[in-house]
PDB file of N, CA and C in Angstrom:
ATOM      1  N   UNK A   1      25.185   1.100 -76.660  1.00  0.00           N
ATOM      2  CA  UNK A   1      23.789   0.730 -76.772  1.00  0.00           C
ATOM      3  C   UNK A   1      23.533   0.241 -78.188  1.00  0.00           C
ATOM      4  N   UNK A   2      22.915  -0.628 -78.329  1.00  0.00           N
ATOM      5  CA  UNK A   2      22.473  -0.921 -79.753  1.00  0.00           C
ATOM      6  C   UNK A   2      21.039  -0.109 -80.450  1.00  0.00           C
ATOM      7  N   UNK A   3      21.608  -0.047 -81.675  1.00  0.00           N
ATOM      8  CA  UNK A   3      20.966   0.370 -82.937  1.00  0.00           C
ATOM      9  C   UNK A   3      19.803   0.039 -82.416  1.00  0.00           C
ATOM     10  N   UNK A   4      18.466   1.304 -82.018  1.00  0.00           N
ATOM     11  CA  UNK A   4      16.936   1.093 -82.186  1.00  0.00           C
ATOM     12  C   UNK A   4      16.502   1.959 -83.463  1.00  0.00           C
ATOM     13  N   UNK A   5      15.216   1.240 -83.542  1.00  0.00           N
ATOM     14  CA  UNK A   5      14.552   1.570 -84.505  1.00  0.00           C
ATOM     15  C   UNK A   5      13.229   3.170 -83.904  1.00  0.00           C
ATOM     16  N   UNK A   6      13.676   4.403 -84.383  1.00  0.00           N
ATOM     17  CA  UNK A   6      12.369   5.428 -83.634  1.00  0.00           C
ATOM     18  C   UNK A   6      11.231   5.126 -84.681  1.00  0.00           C
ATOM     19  N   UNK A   7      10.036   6.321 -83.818  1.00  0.00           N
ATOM     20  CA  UNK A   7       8.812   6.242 -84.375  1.00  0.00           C
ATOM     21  C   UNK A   7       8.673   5.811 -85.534  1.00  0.00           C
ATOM     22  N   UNK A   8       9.189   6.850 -86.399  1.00  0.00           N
ATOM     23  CA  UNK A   8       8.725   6.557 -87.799  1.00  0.00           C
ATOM     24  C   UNK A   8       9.707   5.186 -88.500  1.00  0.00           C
ATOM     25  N   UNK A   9      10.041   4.563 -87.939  1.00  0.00           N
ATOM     26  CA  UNK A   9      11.175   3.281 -88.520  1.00  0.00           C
ATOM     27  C   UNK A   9      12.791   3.798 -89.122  1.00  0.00           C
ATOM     28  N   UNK A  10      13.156   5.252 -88.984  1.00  0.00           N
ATOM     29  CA  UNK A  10      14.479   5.777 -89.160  1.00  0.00           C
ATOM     30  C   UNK A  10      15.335   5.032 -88.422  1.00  0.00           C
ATOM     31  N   UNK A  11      16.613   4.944 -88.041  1.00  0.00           N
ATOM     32  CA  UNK A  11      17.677   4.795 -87.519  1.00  0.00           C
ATOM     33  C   UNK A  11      18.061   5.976 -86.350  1.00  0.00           C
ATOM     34  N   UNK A  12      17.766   5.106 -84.735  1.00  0.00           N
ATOM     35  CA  UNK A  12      18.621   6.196 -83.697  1.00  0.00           C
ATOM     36  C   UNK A  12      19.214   5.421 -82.962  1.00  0.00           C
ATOM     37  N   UNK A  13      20.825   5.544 -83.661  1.00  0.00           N
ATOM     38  CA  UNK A  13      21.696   4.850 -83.206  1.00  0.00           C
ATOM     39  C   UNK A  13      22.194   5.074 -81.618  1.00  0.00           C
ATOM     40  N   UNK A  14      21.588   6.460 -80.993  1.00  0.00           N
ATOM     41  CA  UNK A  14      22.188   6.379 -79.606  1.00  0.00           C
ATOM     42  C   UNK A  14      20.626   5.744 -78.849  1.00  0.00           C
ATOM     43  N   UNK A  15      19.992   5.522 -79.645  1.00  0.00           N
ATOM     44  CA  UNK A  15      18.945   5.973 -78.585  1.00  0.00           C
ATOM     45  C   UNK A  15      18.186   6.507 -78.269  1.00  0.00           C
ATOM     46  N   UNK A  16      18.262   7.830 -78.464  1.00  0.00           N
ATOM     47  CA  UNK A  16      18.081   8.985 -77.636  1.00  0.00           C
ATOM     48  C   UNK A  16      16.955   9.184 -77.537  1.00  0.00           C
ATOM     49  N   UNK A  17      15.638   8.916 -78.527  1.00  0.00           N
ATOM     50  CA  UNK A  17      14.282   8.836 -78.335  1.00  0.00           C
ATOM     51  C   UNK A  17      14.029   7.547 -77.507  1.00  0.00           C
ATOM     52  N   UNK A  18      14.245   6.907 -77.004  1.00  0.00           N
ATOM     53  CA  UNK A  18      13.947   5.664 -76.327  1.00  0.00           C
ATOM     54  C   UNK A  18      14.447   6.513 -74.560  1.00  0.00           C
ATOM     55  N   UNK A  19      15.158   6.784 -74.453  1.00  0.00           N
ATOM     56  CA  UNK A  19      15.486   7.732 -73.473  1.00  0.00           C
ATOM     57  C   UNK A  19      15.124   8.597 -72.884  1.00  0.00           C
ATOM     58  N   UNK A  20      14.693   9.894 -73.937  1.00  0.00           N
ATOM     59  CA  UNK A  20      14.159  10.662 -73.313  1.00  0.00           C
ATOM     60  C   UNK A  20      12.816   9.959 -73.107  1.00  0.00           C
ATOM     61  N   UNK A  21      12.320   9.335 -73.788  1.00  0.00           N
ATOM     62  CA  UNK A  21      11.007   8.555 -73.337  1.00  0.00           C
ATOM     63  C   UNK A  21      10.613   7.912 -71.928  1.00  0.00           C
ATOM     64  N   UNK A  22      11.848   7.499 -71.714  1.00  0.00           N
ATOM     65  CA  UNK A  22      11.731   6.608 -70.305  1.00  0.00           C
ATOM     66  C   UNK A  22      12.399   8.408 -69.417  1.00  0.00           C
ATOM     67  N   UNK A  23      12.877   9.218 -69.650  1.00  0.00           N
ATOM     68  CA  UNK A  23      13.022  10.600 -68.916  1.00  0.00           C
ATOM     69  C   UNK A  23      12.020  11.247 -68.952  1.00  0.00           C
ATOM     70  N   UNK A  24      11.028  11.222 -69.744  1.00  0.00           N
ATOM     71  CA  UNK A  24       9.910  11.628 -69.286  1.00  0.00           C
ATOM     72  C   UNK A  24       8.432  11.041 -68.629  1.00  0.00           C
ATOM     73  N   UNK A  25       8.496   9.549 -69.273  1.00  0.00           N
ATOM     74  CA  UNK A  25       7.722   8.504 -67.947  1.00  0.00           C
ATOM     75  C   UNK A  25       7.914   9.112 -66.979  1.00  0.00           C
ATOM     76  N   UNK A  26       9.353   9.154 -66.384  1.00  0.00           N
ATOM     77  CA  UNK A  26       9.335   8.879 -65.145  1.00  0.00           C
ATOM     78  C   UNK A  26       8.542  10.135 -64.421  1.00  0.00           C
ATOM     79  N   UNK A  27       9.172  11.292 -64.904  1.00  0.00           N
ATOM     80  CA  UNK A  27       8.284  12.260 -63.829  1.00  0.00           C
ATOM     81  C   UNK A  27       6.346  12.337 -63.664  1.00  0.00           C
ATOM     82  N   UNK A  28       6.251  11.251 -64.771  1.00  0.00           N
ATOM     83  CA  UNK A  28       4.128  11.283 -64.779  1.00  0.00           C
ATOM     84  C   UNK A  28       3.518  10.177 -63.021  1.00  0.00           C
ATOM     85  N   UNK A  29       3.119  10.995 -62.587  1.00  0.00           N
ATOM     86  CA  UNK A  29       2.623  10.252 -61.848  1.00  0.00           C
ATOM     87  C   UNK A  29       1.629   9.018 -62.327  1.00  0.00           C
ATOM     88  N   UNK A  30       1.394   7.745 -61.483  1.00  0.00           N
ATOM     89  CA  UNK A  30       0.903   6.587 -62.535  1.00  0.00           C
ATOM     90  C   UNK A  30      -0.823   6.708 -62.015  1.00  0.00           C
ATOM     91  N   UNK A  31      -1.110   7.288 -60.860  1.00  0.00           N
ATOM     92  CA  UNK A  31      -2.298   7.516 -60.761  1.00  0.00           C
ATOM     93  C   UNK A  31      -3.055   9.037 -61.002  1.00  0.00           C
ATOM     94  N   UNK A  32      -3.580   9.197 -61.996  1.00  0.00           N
ATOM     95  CA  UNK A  32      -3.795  10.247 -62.712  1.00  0.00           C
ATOM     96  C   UNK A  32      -5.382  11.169 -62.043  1.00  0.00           C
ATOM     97  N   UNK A  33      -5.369  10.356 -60.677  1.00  0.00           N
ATOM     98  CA  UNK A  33      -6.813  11.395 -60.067  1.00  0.00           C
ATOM     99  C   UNK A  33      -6.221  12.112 -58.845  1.00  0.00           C
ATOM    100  N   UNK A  34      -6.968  13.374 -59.464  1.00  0.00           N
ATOM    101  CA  UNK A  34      -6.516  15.024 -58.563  1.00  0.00           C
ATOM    102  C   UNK A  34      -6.855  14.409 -56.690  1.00  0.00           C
ATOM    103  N   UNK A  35      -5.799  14.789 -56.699  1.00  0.00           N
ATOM    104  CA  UNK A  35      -5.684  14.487 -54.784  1.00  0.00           C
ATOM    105  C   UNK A  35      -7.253  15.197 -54.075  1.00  0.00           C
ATOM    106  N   UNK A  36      -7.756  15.289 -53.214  1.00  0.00           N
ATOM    107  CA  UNK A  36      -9.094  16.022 -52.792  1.00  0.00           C
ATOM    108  C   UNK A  36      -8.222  16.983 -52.500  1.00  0.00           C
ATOM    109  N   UNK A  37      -9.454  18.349 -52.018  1.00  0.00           N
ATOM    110  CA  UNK A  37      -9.184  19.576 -51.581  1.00  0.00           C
ATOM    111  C   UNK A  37      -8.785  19.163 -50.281  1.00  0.00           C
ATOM    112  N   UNK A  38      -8.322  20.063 -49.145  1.00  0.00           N
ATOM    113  CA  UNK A  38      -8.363  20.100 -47.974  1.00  0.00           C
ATOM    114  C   UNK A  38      -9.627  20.512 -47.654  1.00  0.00           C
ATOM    115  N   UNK A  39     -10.523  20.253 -46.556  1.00  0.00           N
ATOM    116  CA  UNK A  39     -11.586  20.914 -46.101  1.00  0.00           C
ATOM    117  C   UNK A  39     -11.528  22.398 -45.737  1.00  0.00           C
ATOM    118  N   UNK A  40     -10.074  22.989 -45.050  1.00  0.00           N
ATOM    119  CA  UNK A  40      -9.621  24.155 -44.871  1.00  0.00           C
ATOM    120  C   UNK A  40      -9.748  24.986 -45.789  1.00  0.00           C
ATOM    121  N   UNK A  41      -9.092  24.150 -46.700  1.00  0.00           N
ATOM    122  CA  UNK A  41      -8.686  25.159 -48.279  1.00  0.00           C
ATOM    123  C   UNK A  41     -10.525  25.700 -48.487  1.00  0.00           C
ATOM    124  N   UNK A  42     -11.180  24.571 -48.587  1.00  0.00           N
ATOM    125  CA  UNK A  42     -12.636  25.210 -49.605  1.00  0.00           C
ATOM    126  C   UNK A  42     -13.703  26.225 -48.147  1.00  0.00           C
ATOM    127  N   UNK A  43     -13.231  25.685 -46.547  1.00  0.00           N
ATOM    128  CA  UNK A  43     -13.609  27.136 -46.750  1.00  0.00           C
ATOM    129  C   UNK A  43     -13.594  28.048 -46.229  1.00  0.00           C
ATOM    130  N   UNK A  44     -11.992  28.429 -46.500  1.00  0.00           N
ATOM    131  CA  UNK A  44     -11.423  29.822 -46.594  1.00  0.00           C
ATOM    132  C   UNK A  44     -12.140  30.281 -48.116  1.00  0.00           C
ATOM    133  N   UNK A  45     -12.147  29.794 -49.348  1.00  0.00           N
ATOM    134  CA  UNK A  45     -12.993  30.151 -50.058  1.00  0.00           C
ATOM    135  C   UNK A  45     -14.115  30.409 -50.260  1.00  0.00           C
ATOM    136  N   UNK A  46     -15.199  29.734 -49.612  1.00  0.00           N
ATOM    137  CA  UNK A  46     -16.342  29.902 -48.973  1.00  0.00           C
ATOM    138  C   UNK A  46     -15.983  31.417 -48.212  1.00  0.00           C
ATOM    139  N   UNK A  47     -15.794  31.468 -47.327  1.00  0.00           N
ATOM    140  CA  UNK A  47     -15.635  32.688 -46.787  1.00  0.00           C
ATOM    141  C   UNK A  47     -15.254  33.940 -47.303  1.00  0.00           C
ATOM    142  N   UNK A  48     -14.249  33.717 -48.259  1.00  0.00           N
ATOM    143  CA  UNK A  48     -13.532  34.858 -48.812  1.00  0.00           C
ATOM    144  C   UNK A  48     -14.853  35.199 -50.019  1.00  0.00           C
ATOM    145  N   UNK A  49     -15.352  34.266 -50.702  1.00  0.00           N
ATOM    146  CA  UNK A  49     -16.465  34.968 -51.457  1.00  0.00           C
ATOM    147  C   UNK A  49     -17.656  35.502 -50.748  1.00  0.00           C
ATOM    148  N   UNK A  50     -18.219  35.290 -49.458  1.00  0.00           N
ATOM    149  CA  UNK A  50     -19.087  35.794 -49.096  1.00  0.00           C
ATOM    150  C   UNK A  50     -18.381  37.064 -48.361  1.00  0.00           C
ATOM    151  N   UNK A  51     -16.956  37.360 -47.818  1.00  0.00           N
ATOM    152  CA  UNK A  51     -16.868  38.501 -47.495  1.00  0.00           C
ATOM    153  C   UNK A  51     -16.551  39.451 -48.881  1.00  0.00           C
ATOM    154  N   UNK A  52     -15.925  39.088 -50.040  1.00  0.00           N
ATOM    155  CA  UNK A  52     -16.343  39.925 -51.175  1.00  0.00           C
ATOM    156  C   UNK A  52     -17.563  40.436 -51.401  1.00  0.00           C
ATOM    157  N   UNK A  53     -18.920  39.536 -51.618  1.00  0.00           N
ATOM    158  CA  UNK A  53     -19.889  39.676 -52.082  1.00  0.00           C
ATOM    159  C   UNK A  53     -20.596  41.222 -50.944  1.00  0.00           C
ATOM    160  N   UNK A  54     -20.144  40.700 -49.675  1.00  0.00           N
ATOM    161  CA  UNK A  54     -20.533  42.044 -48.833  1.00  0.00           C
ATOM    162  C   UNK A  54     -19.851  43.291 -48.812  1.00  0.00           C
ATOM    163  N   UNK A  55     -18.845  42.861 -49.402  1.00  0.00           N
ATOM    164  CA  UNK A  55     -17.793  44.406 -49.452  1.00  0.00           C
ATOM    165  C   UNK A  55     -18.756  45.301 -50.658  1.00  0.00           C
ATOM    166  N   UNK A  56     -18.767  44.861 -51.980  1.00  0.00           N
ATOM    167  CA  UNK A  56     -19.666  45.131 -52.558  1.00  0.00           C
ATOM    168  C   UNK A  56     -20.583  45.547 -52.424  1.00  0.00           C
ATOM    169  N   UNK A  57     -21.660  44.650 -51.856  1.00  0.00           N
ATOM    170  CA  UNK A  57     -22.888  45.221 -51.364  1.00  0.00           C
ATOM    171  C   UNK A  57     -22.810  46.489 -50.453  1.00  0.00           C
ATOM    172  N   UNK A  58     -22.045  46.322 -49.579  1.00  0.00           N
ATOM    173  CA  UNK A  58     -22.062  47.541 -48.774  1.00  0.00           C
ATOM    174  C   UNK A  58     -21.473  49.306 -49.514  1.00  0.00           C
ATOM    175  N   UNK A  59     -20.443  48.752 -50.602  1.00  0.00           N
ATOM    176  CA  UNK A  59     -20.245  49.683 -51.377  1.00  0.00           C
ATOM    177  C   UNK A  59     -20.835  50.136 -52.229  1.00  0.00           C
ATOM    178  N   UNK A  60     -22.033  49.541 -52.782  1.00  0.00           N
ATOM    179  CA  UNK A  60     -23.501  49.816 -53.789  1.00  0.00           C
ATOM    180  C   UNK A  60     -24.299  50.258 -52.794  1.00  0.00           C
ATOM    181  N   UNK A  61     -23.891  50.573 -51.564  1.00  0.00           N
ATOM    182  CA  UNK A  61     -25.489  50.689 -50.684  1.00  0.00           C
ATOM    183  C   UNK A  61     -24.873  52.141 -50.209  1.00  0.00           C
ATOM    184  N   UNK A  62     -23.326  52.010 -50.277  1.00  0.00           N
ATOM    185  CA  UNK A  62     -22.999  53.711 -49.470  1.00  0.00           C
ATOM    186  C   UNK A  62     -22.721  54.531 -50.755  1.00  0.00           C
ATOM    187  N   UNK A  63     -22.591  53.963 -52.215  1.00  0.00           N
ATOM    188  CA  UNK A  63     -23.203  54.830 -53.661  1.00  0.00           C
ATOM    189  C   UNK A  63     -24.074  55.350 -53.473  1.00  0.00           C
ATOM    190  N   UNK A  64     -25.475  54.147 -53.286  1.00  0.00           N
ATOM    191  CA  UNK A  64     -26.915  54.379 -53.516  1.00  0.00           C
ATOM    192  C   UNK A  64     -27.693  55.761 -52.438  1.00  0.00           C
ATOM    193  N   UNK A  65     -27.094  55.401 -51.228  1.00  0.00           N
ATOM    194  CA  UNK A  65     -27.427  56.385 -50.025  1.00  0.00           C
ATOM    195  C   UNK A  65     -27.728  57.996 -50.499  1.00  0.00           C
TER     196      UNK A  65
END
């Protein structure tokens, strides 16, 4: 491979910053917006906080009794 020049204008005669550069491109995905939720996913969450919120409640209410 020929003599590149890295960041700061030093000498990297293998390369090797030009390399790992293109080794780490590669794994970035090129479109950078979060996939949507599943409708499933949000609501099993939905659900799971309103059956918390009643576990609670019902456990402040058999304290309070």
């Amino acid at each position: 491979m020929a003599n590149t020049q890295g960041p700061q204008g030093t000498n990297d005669p293998a390369g090797s910053t030009q390399m790992f550069r293109a080794f780490v491109d590669e794994g970035t995905p090129q479109a950078s917006r979060p996939a949507p939720a599943p409708a499933g996913s949000r609501l099993g969450l939905i659900i799971g906080i309103v059956a918390a919120v009643a576990i609670v409640a019902a456990v402040a209410w058999l304290a309070l009794k």
